[in-house]
PDB file of N, CA and C in Angstrom:
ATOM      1  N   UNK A   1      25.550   1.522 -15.436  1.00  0.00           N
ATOM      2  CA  UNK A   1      25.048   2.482 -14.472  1.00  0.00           C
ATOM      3  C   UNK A   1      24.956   1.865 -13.069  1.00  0.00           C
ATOM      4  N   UNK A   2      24.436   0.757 -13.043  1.00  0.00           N
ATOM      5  CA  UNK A   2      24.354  -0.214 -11.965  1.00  0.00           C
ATOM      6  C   UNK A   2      25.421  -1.193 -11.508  1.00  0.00           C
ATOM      7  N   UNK A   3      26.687  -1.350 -11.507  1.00  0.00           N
ATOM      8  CA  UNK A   3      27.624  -2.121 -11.641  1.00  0.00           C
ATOM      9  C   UNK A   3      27.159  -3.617 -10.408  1.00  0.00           C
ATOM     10  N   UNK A   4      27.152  -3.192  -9.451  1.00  0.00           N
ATOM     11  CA  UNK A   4      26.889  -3.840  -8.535  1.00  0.00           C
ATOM     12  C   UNK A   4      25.644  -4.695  -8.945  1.00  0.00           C
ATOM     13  N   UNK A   5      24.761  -4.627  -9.641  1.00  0.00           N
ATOM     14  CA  UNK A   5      23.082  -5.642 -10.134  1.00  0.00           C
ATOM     15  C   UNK A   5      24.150  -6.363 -11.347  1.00  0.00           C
ATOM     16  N   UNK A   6      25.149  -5.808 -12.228  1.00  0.00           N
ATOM     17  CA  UNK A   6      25.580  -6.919 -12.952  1.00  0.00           C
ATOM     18  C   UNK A   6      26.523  -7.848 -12.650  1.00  0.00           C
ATOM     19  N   UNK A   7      26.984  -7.905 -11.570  1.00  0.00           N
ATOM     20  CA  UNK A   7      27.689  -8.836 -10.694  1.00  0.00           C
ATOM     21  C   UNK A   7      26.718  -9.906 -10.063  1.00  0.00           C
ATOM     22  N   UNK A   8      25.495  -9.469  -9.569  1.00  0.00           N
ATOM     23  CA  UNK A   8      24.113 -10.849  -9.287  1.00  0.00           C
ATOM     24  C   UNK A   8      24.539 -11.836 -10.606  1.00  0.00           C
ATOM     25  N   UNK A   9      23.725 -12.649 -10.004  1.00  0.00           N
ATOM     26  CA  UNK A   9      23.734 -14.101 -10.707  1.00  0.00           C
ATOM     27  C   UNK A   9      22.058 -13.560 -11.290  1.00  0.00           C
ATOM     28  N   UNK A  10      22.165 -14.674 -12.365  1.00  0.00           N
ATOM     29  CA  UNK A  10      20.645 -14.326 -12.886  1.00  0.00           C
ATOM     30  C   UNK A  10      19.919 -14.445 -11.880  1.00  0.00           C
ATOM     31  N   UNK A  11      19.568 -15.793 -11.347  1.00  0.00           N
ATOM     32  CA  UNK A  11      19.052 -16.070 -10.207  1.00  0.00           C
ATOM     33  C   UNK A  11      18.376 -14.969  -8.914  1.00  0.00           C
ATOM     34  N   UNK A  12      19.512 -14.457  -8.667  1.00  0.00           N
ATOM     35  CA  UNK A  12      19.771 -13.212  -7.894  1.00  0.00           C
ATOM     36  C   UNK A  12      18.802 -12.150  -8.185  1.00  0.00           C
ATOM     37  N   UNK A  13      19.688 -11.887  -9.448  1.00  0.00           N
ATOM     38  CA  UNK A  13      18.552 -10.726 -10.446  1.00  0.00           C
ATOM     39  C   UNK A  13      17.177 -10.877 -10.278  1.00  0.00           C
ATOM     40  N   UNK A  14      16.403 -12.180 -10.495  1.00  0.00           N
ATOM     41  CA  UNK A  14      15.350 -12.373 -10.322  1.00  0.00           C
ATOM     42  C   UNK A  14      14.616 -12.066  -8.760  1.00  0.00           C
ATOM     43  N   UNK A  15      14.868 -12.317  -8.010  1.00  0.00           N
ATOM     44  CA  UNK A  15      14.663 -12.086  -6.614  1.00  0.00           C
ATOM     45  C   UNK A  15      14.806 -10.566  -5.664  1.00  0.00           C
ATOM     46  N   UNK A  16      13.679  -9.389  -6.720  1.00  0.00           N
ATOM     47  CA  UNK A  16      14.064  -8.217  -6.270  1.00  0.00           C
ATOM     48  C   UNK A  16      12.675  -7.480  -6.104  1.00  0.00           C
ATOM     49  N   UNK A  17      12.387  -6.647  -5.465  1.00  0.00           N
ATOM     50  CA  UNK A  17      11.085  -5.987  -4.590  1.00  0.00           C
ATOM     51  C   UNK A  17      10.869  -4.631  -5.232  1.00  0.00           C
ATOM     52  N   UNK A  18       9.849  -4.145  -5.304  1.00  0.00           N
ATOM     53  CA  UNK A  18       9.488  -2.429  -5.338  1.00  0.00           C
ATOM     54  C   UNK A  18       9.012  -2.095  -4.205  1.00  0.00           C
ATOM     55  N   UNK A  19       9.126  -1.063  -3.805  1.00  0.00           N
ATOM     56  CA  UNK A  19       8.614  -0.641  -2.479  1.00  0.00           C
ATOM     57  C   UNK A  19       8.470   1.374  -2.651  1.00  0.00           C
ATOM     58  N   UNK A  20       6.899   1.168  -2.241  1.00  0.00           N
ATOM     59  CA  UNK A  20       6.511   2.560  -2.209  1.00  0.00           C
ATOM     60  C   UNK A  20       5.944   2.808  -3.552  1.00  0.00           C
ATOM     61  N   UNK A  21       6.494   1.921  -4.803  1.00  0.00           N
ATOM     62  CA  UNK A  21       6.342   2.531  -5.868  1.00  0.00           C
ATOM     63  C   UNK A  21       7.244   3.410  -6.298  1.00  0.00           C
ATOM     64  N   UNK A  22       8.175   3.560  -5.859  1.00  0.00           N
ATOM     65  CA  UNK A  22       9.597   4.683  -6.484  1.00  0.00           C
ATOM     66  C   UNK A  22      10.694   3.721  -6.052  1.00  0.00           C
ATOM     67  N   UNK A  23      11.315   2.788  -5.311  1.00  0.00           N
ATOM     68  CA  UNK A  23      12.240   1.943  -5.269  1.00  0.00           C
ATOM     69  C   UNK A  23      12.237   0.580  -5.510  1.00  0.00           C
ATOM     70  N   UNK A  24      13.349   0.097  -5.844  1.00  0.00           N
ATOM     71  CA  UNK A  24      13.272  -1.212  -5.940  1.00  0.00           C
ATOM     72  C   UNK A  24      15.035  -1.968  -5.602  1.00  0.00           C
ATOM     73  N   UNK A  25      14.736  -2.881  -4.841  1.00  0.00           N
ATOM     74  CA  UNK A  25      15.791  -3.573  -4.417  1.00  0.00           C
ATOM     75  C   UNK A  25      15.954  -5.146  -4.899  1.00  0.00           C
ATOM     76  N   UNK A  26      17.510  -5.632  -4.584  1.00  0.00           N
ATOM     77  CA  UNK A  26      17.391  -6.837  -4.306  1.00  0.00           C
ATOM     78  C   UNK A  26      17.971  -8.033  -3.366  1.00  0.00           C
ATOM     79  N   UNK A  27      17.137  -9.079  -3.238  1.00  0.00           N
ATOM     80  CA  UNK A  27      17.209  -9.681  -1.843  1.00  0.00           C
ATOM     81  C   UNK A  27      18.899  -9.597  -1.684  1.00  0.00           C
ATOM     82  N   UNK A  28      20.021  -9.998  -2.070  1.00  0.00           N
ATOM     83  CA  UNK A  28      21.214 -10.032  -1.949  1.00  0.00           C
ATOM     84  C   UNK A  28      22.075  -8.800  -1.869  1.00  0.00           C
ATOM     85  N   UNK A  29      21.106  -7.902  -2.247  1.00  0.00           N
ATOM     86  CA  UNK A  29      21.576  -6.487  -1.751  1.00  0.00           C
ATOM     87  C   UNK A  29      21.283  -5.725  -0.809  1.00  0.00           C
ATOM     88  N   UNK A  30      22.115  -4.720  -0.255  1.00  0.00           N
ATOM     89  CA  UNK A  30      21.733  -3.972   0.926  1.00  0.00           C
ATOM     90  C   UNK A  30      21.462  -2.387   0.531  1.00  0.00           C
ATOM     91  N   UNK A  31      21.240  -2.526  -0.837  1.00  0.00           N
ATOM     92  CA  UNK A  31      21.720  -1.110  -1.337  1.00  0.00           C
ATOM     93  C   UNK A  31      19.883  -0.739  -1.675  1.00  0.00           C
ATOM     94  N   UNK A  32      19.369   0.894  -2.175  1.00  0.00           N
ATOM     95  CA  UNK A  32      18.025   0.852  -2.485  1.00  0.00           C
ATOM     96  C   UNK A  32      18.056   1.688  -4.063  1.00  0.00           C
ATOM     97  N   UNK A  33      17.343   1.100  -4.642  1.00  0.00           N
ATOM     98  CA  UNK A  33      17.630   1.709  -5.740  1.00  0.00           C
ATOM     99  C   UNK A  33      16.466   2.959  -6.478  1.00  0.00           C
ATOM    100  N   UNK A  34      16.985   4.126  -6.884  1.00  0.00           N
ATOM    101  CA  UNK A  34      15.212   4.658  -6.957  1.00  0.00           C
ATOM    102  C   UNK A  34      15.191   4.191  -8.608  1.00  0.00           C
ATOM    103  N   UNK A  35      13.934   4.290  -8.657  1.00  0.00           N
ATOM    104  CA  UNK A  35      12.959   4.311 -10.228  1.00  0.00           C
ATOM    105  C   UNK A  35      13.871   5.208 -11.327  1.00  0.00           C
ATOM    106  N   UNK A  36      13.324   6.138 -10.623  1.00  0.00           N
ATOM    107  CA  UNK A  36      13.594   7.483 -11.234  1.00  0.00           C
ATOM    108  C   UNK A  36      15.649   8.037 -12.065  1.00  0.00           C
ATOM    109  N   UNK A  37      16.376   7.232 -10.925  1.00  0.00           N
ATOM    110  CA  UNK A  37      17.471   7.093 -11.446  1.00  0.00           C
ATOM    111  C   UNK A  37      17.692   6.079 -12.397  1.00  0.00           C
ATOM    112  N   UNK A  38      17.109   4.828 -12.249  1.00  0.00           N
ATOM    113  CA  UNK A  38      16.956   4.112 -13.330  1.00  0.00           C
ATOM    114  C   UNK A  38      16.813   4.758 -14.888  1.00  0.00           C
ATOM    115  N   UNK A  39      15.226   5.269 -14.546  1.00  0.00           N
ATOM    116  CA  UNK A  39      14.895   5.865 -15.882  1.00  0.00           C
ATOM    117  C   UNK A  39      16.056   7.540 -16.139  1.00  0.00           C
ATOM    118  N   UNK A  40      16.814   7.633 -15.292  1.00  0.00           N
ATOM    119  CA  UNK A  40      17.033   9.261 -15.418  1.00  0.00           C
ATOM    120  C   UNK A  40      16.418  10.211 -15.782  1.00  0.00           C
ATOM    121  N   UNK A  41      15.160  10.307 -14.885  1.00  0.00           N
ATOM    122  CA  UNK A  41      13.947  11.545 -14.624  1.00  0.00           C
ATOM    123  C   UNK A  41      14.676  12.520 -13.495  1.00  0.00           C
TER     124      UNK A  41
END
């Protein structure tokens, strides 16, 4: 679903933020990701 987060390095992976409480990013990315698409709500 995420193609682009399985290309991070673990490392990478580890180093990622929530913000607002409905998104979450990570540092090596420029992209924002919501919650909600995650879970598909």
């Amino acid at each position: 679903m995420f193609p682009d987060i399985k290309h991070l390095s673990r490392k990478q992976r580890e180093d990622w933020m929530i913000m607002d409480d409905q998104y979450f990013s990570f540092e090596a990315l420029s992209r924002i990701y919501s919650v909600k698409d995650l879970l598909k709500i």
